[in-house]
C-alpha atoms as a PDB file:
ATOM      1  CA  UNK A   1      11.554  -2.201 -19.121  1.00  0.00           C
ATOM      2  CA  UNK A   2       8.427  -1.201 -17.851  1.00  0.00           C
ATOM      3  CA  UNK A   3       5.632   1.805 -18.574  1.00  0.00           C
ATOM      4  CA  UNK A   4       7.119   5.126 -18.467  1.00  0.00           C
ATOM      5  CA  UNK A   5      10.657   3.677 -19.350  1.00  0.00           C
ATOM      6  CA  UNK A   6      11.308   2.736 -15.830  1.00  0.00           C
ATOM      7  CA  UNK A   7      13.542  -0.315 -15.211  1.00  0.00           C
ATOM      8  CA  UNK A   8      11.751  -3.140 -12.948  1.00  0.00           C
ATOM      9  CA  UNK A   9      13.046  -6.519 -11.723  1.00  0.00           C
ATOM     10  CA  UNK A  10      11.508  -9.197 -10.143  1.00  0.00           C
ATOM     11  CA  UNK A  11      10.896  -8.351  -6.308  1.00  0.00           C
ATOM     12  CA  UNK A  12      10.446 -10.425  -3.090  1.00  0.00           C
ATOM     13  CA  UNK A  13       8.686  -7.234  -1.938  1.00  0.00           C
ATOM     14  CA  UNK A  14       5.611  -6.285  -3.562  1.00  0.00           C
ATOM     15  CA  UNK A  15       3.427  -2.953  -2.511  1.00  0.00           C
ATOM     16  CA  UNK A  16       0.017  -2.183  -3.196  1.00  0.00           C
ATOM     17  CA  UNK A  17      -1.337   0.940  -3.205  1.00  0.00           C
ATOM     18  CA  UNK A  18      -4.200   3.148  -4.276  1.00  0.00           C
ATOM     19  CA  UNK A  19      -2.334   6.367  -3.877  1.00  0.00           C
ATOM     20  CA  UNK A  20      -1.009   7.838  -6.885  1.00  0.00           C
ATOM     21  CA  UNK A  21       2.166   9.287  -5.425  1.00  0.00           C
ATOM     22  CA  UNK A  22       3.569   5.949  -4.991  1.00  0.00           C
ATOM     23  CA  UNK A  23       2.950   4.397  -8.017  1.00  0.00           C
ATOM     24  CA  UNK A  24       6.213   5.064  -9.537  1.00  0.00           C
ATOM     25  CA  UNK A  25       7.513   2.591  -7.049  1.00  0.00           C
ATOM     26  CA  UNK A  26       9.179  -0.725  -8.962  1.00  0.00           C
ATOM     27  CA  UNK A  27       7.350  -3.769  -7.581  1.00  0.00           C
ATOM     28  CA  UNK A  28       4.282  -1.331  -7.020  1.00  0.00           C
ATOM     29  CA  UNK A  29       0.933  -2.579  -7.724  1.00  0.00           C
ATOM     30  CA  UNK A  30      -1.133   0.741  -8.358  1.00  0.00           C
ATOM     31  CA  UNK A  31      -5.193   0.181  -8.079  1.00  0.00           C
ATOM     32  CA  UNK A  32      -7.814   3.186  -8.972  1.00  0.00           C
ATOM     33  CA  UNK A  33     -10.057   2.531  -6.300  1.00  0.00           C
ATOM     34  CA  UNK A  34     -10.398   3.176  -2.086  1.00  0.00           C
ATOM     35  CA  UNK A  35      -8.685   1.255   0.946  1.00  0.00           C
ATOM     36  CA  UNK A  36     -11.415  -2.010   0.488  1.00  0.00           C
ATOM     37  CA  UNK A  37     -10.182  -2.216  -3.168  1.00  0.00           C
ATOM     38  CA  UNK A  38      -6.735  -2.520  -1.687  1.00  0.00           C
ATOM     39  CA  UNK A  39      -7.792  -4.583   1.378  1.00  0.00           C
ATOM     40  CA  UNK A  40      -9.672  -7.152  -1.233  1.00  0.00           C
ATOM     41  CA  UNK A  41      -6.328  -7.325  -3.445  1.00  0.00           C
ATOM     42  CA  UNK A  42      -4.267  -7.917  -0.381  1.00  0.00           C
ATOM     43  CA  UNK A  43      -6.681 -10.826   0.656  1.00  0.00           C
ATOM     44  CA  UNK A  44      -6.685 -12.506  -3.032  1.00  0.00           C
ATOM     45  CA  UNK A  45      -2.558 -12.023  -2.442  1.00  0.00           C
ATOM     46  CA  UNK A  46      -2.330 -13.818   0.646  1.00  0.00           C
ATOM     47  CA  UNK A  47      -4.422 -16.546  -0.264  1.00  0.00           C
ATOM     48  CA  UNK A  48      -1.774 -17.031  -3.396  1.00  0.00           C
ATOM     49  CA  UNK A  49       1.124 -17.354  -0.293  1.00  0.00           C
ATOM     50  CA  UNK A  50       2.069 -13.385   0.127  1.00  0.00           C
ATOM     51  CA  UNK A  51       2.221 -12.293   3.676  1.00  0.00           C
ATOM     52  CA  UNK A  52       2.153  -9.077   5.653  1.00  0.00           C
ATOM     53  CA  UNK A  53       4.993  -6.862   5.923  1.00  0.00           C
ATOM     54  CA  UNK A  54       3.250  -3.954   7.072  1.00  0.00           C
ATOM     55  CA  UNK A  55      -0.104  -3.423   8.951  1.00  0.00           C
ATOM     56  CA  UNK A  56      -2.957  -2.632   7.101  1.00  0.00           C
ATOM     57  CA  UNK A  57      -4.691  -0.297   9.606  1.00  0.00           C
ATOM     58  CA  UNK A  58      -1.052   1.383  10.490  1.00  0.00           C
ATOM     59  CA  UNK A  59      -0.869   5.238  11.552  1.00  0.00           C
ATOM     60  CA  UNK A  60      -3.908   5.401  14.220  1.00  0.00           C
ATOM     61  CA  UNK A  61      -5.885   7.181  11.068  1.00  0.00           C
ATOM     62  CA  UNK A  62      -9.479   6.248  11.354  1.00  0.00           C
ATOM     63  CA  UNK A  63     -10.645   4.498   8.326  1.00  0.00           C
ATOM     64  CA  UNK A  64     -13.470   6.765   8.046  1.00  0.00           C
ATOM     65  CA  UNK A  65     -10.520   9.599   7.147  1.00  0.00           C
ATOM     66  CA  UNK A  66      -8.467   7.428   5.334  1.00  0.00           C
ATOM     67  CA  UNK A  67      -8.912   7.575   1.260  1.00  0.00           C
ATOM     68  CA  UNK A  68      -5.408   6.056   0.330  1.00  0.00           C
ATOM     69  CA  UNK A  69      -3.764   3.145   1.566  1.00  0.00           C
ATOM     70  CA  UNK A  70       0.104   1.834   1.209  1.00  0.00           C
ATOM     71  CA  UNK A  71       0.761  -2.011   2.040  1.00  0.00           C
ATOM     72  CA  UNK A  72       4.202  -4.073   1.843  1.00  0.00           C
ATOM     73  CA  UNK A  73       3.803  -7.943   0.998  1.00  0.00           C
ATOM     74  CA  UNK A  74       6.486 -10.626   0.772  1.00  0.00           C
ATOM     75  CA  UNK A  75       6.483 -13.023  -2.252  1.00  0.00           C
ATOM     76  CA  UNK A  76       6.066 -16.666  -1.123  1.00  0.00           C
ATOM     77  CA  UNK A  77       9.162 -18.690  -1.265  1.00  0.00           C
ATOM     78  CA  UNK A  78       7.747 -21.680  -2.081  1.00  0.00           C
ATOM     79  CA  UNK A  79       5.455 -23.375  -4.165  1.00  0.00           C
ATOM     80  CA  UNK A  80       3.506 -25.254  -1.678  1.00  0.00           C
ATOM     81  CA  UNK A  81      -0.194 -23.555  -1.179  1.00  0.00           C
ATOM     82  CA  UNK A  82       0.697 -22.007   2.429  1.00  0.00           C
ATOM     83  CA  UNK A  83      -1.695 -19.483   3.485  1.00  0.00           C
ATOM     84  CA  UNK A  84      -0.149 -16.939   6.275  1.00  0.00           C
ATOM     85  CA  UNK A  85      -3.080 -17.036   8.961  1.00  0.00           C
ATOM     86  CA  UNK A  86      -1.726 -13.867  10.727  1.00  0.00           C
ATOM     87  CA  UNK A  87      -1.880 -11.889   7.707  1.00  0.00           C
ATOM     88  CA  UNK A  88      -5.219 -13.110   6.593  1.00  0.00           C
ATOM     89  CA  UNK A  89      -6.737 -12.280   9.979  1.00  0.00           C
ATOM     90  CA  UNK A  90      -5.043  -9.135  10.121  1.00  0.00           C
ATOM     91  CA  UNK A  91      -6.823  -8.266   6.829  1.00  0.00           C
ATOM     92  CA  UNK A  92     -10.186  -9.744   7.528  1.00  0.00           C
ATOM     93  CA  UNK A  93      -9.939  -7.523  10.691  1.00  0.00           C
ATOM     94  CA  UNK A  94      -9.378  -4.501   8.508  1.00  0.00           C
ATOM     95  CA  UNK A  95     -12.271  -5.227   5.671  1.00  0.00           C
ATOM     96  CA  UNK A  96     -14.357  -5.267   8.667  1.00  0.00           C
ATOM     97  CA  UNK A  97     -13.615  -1.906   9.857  1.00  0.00           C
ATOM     98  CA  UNK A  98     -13.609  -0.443   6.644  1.00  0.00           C
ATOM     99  CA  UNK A  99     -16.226  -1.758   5.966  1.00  0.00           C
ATOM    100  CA  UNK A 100     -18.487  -0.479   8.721  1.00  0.00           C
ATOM    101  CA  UNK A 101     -17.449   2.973   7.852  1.00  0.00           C
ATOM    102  CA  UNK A 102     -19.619   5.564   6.491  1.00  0.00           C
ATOM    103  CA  UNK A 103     -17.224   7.318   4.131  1.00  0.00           C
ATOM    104  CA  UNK A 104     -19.568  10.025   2.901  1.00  0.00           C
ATOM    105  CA  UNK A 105     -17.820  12.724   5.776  1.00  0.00           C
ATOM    106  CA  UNK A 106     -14.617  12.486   3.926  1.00  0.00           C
ATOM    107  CA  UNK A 107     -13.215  16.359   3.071  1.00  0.00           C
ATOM    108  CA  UNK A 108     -12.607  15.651  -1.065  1.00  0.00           C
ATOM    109  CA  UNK A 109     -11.265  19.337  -1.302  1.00  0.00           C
ATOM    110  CA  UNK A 110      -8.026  18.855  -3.624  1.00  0.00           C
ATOM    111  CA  UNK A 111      -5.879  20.127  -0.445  1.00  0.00           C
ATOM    112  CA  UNK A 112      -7.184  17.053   1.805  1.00  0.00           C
ATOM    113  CA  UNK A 113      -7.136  14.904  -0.904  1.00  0.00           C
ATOM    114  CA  UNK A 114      -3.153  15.949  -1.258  1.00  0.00           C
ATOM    115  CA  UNK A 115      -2.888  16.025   2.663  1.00  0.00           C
ATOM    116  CA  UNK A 116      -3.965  12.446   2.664  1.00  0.00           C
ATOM    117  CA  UNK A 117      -1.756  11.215  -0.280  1.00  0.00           C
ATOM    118  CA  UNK A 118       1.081  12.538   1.610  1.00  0.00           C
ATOM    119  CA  UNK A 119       0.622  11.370   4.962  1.00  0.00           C
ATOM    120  CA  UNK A 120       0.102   7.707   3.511  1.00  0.00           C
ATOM    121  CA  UNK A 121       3.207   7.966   2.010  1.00  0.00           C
ATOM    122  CA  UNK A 122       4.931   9.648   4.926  1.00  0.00           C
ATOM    123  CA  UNK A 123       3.865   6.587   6.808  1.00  0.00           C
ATOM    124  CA  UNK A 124       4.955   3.748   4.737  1.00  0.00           C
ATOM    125  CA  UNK A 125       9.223   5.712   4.100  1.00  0.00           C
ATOM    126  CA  UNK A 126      10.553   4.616   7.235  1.00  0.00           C
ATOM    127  CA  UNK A 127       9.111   0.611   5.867  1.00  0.00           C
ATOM    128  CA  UNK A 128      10.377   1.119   1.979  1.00  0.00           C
ATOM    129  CA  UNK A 129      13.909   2.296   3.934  1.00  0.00           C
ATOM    130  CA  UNK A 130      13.710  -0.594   6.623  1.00  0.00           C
ATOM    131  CA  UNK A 131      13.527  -3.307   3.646  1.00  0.00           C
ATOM    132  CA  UNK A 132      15.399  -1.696   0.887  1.00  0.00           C
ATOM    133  CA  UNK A 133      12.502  -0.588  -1.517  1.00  0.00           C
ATOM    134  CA  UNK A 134      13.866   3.025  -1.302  1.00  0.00           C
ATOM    135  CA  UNK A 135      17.019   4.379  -0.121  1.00  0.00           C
ATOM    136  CA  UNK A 136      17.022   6.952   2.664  1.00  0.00           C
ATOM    137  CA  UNK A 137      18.412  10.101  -0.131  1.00  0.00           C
ATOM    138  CA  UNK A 138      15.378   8.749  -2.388  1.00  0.00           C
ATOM    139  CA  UNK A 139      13.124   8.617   0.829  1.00  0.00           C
ATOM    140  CA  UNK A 140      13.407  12.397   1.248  1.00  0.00           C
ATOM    141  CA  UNK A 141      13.781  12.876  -2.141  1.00  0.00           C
ATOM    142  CA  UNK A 142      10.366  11.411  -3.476  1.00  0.00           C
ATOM    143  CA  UNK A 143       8.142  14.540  -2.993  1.00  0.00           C
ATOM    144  CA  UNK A 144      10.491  16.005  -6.187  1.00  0.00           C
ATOM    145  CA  UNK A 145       9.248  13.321  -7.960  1.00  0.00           C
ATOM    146  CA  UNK A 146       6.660  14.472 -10.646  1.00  0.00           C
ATOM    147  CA  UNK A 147       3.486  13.272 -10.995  1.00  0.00           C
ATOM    148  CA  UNK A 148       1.578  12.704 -14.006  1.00  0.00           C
END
């Protein structure tokens, strides 16, 4: 058993996240922090053999109005040190357009900031359905969920 009494095995499928209404996910790797925080933790995973299940600059949101960010990995399935080139380039890609951005324009009223929390989550349901992190009822089902 895990914080907050929640049940948690051990996944293939790991997601990181900086967006608070997905941390209740099992398998979830929750950072306090923006998109680079989660495009640095991504890195440091594929260079210990994760890949890429989903795209790191998914949703044609441009990263300068883009606070949260939702990723799917797959656990390496062996114990040899591969390093998943496609993923790593995909991410080095990303840090460099994040990274470029000037992120002082960003709307931080509590409204945008909940817009934004939703619509990364919006974006990533149709991937937790695809691979069996969520069902579809719990799909529709997560706004319910309370946060806290």
């Amino acid at each position: 058993m895990d914080r907050g009494g929640i049940w948690r095995m051990s996944f293939f499928y790991e997601v990181v996240t900086n967006n608070p209404r997905l941390k209740h996910i099992a398998g979830c790797v929750y950072l306090e922090g923006c998109p680079l925080d989660v495009l640095a933790m991504l890195r440091d995973k594929v260079h210990d053999g994760y890949r890429l299940i989903s795209h790191p600059l998914t949703g044609n949101i441009p990263p300068g109005r883009r606070l949260y960010l939702t990723v799917l990995l797959a656990s390496s399935t062996s114990d040899d040190d591969f390093v998943d080139q496609e993923s790593l380039n995909l991410i080095e890609r990303a840090l460099e357009i994040y990274e470029r951005v000037d992120r002082n324009h960003i709307d931080l009223d509590p409204s945008s900031i909940e817009d934004m929390q939703f619509l990364d989550e919006q974006l990533m349901m149709p991937v937790f359905y695809q691979y069996g992190i969520l069902s579809i009822g719990r799909c529709t089902e997560i706004d319910r969920i309370e946060q806290g």
